[in-house]
N, C-alpha and C. Protein backbone atom coordinates (compact mmCIF):
# COMPACT_ATOMS: atom_id res chain seq x y z
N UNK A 1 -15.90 -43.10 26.59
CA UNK A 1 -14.48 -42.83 26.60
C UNK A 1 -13.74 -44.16 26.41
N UNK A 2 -12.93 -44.39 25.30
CA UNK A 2 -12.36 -45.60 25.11
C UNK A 2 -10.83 -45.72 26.15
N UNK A 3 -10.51 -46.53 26.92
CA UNK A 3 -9.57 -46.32 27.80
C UNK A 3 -8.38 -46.90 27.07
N UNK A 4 -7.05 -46.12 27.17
CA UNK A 4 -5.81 -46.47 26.49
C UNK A 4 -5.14 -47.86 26.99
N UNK A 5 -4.39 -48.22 26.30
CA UNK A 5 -3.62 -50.11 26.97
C UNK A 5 -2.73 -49.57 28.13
N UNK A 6 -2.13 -50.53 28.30
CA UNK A 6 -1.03 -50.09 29.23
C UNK A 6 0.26 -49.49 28.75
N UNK A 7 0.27 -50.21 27.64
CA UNK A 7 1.64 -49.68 26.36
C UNK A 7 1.53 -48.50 26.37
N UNK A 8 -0.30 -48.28 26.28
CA UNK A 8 -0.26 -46.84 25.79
C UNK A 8 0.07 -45.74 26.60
N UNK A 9 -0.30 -46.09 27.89
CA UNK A 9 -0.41 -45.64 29.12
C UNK A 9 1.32 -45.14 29.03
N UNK A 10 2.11 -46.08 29.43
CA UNK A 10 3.38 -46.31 29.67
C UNK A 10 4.29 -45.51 28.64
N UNK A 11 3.99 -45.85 26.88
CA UNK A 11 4.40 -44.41 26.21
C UNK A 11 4.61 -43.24 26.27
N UNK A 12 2.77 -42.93 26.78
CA UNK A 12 2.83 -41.09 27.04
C UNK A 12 2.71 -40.85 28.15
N UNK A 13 3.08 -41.43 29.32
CA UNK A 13 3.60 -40.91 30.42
C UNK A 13 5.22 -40.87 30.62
N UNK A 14 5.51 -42.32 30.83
CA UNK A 14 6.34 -42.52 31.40
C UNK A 14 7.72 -41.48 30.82
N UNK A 15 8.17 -41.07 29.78
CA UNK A 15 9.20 -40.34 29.50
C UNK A 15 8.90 -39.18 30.51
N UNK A 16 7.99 -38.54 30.38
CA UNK A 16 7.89 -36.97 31.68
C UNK A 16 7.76 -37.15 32.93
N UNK A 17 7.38 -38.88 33.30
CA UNK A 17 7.61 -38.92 34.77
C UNK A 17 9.21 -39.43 35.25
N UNK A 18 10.07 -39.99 33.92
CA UNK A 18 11.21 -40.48 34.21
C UNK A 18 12.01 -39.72 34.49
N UNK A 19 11.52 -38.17 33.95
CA UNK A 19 12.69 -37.11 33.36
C UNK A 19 11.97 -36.51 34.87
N UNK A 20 11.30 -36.21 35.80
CA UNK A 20 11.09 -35.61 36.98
C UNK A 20 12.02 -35.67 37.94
N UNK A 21 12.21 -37.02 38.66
CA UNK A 21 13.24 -36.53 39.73
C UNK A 21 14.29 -36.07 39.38
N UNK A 22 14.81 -36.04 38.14
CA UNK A 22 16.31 -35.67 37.71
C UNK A 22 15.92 -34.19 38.04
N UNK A 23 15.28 -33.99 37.75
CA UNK A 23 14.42 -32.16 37.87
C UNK A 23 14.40 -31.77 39.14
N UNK A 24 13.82 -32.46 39.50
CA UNK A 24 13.71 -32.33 41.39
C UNK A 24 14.79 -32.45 42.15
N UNK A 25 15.86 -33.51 41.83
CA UNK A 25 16.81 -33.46 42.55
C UNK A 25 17.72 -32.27 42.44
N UNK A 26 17.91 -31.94 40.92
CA UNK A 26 18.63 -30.70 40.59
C UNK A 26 18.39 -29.42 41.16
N UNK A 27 16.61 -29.09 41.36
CA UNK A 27 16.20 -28.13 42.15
C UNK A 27 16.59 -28.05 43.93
N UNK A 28 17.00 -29.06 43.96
CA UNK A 28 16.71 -29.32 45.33
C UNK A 28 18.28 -29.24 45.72
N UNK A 29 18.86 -29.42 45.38
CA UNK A 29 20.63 -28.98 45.18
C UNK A 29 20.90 -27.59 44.99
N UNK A 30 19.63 -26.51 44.52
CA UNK A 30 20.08 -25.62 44.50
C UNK A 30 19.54 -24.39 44.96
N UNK A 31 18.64 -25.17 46.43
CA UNK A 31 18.48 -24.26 47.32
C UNK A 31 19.57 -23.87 48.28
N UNK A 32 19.72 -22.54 48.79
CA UNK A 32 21.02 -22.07 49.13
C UNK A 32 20.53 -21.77 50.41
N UNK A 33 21.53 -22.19 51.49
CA UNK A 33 20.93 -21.70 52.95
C UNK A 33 20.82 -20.23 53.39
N UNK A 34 19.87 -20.08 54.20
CA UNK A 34 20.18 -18.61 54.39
C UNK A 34 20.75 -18.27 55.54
N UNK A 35 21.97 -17.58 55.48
CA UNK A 35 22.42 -17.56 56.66
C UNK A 35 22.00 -16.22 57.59
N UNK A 36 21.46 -16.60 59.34
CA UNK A 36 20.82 -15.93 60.05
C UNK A 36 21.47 -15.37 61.24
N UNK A 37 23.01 -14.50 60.46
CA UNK A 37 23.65 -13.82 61.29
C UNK A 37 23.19 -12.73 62.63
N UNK A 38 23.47 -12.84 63.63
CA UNK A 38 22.88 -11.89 64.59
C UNK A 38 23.44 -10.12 64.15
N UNK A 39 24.52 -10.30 63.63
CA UNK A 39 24.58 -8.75 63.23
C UNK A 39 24.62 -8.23 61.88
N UNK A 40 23.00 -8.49 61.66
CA UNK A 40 22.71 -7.97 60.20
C UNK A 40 22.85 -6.45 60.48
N UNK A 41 22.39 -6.02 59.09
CA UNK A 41 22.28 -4.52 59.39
C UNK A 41 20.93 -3.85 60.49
N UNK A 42 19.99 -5.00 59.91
CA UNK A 42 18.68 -4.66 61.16
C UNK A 42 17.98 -5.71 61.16
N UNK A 43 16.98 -5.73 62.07
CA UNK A 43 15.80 -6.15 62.09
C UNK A 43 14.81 -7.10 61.16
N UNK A 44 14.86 -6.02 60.21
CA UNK A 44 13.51 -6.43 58.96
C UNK A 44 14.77 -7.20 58.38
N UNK A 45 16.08 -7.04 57.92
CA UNK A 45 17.31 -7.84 57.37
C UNK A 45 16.90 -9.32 58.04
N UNK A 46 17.11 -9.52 59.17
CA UNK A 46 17.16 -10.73 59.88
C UNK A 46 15.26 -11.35 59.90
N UNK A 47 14.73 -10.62 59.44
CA UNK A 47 13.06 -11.02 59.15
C UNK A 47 12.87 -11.44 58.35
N UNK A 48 13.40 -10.74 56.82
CA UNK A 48 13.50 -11.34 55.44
C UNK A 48 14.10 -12.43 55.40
N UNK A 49 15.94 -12.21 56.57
CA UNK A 49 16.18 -13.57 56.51
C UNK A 49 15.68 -15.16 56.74
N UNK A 50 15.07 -14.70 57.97
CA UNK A 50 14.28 -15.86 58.28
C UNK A 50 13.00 -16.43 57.38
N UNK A 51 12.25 -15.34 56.75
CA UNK A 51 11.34 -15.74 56.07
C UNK A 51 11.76 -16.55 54.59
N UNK A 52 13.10 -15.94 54.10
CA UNK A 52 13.21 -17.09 52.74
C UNK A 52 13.56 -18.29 53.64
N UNK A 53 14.32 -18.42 54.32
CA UNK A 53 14.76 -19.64 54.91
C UNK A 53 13.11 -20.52 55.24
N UNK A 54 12.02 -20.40 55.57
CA UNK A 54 10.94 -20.69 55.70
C UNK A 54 10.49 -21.23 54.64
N UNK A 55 10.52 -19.87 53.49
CA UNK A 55 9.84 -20.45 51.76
C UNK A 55 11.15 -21.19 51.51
N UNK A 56 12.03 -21.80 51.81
CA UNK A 56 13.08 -22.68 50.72
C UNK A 56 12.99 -23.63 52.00
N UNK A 57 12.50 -23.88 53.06
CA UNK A 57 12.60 -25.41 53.34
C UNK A 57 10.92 -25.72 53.22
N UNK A 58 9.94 -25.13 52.73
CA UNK A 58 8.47 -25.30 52.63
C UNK A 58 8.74 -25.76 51.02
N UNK A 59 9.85 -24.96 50.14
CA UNK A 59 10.05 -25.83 48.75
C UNK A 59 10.42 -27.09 48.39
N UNK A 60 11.36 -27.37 49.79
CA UNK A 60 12.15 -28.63 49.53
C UNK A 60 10.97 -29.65 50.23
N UNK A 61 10.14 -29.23 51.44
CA UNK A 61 9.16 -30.45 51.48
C UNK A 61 8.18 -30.57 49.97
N UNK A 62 7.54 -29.65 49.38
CA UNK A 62 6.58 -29.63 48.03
C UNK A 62 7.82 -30.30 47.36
N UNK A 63 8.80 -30.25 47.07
CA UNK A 63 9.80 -31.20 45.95
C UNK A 63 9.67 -32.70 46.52
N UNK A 64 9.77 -33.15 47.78
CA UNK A 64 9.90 -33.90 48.29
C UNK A 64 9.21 -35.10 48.07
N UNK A 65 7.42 -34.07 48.58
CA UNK A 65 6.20 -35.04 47.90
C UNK A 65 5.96 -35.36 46.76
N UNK A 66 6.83 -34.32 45.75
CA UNK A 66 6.41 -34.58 44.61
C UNK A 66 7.12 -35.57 43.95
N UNK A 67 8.55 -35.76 44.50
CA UNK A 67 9.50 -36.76 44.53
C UNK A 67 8.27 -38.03 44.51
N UNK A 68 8.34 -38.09 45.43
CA UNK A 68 7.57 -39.31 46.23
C UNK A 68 6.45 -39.89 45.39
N UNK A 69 5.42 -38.61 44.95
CA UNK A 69 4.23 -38.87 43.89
C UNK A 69 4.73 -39.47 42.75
N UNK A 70 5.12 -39.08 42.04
CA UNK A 70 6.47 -39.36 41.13
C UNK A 70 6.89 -40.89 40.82
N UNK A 71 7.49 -40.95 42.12
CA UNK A 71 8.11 -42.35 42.14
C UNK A 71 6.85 -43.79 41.94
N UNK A 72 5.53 -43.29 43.03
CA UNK A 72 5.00 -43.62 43.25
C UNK A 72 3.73 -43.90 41.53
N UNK A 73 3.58 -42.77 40.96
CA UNK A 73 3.42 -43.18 39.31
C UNK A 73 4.06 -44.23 38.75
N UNK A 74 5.56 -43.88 38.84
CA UNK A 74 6.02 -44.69 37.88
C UNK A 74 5.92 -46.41 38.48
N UNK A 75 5.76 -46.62 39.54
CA UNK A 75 5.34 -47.98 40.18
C UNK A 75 4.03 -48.52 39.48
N UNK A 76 2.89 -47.73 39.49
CA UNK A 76 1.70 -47.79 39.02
C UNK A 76 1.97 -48.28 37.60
N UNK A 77 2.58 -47.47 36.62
CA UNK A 77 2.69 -48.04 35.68
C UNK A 77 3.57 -49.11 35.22
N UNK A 78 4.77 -49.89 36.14
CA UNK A 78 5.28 -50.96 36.10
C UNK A 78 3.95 -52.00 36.24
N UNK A 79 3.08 -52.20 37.31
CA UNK A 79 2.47 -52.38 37.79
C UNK A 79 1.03 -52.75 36.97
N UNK A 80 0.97 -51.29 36.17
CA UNK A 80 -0.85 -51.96 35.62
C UNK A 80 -1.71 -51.27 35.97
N UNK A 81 -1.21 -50.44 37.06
CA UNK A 81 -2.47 -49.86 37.62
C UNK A 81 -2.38 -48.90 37.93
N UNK A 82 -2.05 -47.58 36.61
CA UNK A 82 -1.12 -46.45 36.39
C UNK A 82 -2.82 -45.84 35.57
N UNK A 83 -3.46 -44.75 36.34
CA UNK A 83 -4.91 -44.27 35.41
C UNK A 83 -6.11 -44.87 35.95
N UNK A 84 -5.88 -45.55 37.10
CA UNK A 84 -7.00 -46.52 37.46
C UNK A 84 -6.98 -45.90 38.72
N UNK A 85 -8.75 -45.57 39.30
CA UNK A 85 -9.10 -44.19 40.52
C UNK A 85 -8.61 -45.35 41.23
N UNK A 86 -7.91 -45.01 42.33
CA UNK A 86 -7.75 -45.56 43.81
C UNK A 86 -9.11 -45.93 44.44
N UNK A 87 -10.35 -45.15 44.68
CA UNK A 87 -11.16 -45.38 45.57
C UNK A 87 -12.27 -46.57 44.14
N UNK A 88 -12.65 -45.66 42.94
CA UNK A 88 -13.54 -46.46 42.18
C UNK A 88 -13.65 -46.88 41.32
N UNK A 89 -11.52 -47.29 41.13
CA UNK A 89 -11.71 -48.28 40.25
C UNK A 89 -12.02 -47.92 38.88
N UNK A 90 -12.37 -46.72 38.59
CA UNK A 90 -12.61 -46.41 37.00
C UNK A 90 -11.67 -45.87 36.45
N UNK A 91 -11.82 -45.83 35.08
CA UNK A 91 -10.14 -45.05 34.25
C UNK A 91 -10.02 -43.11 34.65
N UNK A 92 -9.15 -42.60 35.15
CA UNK A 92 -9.24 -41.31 35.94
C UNK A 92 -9.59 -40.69 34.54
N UNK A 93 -9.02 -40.93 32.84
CA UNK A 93 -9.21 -40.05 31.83
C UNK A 93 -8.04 -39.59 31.98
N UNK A 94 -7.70 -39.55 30.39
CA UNK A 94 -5.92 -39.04 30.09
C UNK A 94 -5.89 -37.26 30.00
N UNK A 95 -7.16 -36.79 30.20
CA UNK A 95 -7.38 -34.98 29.95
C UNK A 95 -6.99 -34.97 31.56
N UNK A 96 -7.20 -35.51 32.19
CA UNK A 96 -6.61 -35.48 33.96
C UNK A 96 -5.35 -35.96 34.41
N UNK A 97 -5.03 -36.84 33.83
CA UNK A 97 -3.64 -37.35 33.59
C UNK A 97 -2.67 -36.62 33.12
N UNK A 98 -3.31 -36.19 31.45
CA UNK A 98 -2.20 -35.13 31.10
C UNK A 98 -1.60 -33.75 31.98
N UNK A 99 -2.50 -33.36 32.75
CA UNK A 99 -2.75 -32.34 34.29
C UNK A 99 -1.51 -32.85 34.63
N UNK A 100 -1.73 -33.63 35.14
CA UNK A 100 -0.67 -34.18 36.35
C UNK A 100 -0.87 -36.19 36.17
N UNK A 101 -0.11 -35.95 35.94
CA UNK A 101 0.25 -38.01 35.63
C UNK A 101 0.26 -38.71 37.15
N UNK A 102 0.58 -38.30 38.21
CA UNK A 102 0.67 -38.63 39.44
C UNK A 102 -0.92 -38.80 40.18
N UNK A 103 -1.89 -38.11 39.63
CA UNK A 103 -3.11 -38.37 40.09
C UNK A 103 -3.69 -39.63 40.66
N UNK A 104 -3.90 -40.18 41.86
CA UNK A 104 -4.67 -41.70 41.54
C UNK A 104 -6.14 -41.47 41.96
N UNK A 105 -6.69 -40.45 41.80
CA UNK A 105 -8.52 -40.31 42.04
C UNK A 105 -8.79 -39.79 40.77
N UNK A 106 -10.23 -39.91 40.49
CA UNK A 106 -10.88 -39.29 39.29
C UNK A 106 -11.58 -38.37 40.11
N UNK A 107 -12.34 -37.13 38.77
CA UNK A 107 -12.81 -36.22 39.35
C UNK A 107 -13.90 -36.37 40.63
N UNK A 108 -14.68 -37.82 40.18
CA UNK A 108 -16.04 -38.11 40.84
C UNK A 108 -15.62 -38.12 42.45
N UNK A 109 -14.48 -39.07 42.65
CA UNK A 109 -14.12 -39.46 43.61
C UNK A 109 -13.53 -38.41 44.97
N UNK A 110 -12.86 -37.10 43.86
CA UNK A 110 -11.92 -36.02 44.34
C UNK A 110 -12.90 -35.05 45.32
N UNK A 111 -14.36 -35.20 44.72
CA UNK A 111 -15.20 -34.18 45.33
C UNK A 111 -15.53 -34.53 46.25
């Protein structure tokens, strides 16, 4: 497997990791609270309520990390060391990269 430069690296990532938090932040602006009035019509009303309120702050932590992963790529590739496994040091492969650009293990390492 011939491993790409950093240019190269930095080309075909970096535009889809730049364009992410703008994504994330936008999503994340447009979770809507749920409000958990005591005099719904019933029961299962105030159950459902509570349960989206559950899945939309369990979304905003998954946006959060992914924020974070994100940010944390695009450092890597200021850096140099954007494709390179965390634990062994070998090139992770751009068919794993293209997956998800935020990766810092290769498959060997992941198992």
């Amino acid at each position: 497997m011939v491993e790409p430069s950093d240019a190269e690296l930095r080309e075909r990532y970096r535009p889809s990791l730049a364009a992410e938090p703008q994504d994330l932040r936008a999503a994340s602006g447009s979770t809507t609270a749920v409000a958990l009035v005591q005099q719904t019509v019933g029961r299962l009303n105030r159950m459902e309520a509570m349960q989206q309120q559950a899945m939309s702050a369990a979304q905003e932590i998954h946006r959060r990390a992914r924020l974070s992963a994100v940010k944390a790529a695009l450092r890597r590739l200021d850096d140099g060391d954007f494709g390179w496994c965390a634990d062994c040091d070998e090139f992770i492969g751009t068919e794993r990269l293209d997956l998800d650009p935020t990766l810092t293990r290769c498959v060997g390492c992941v198992r």
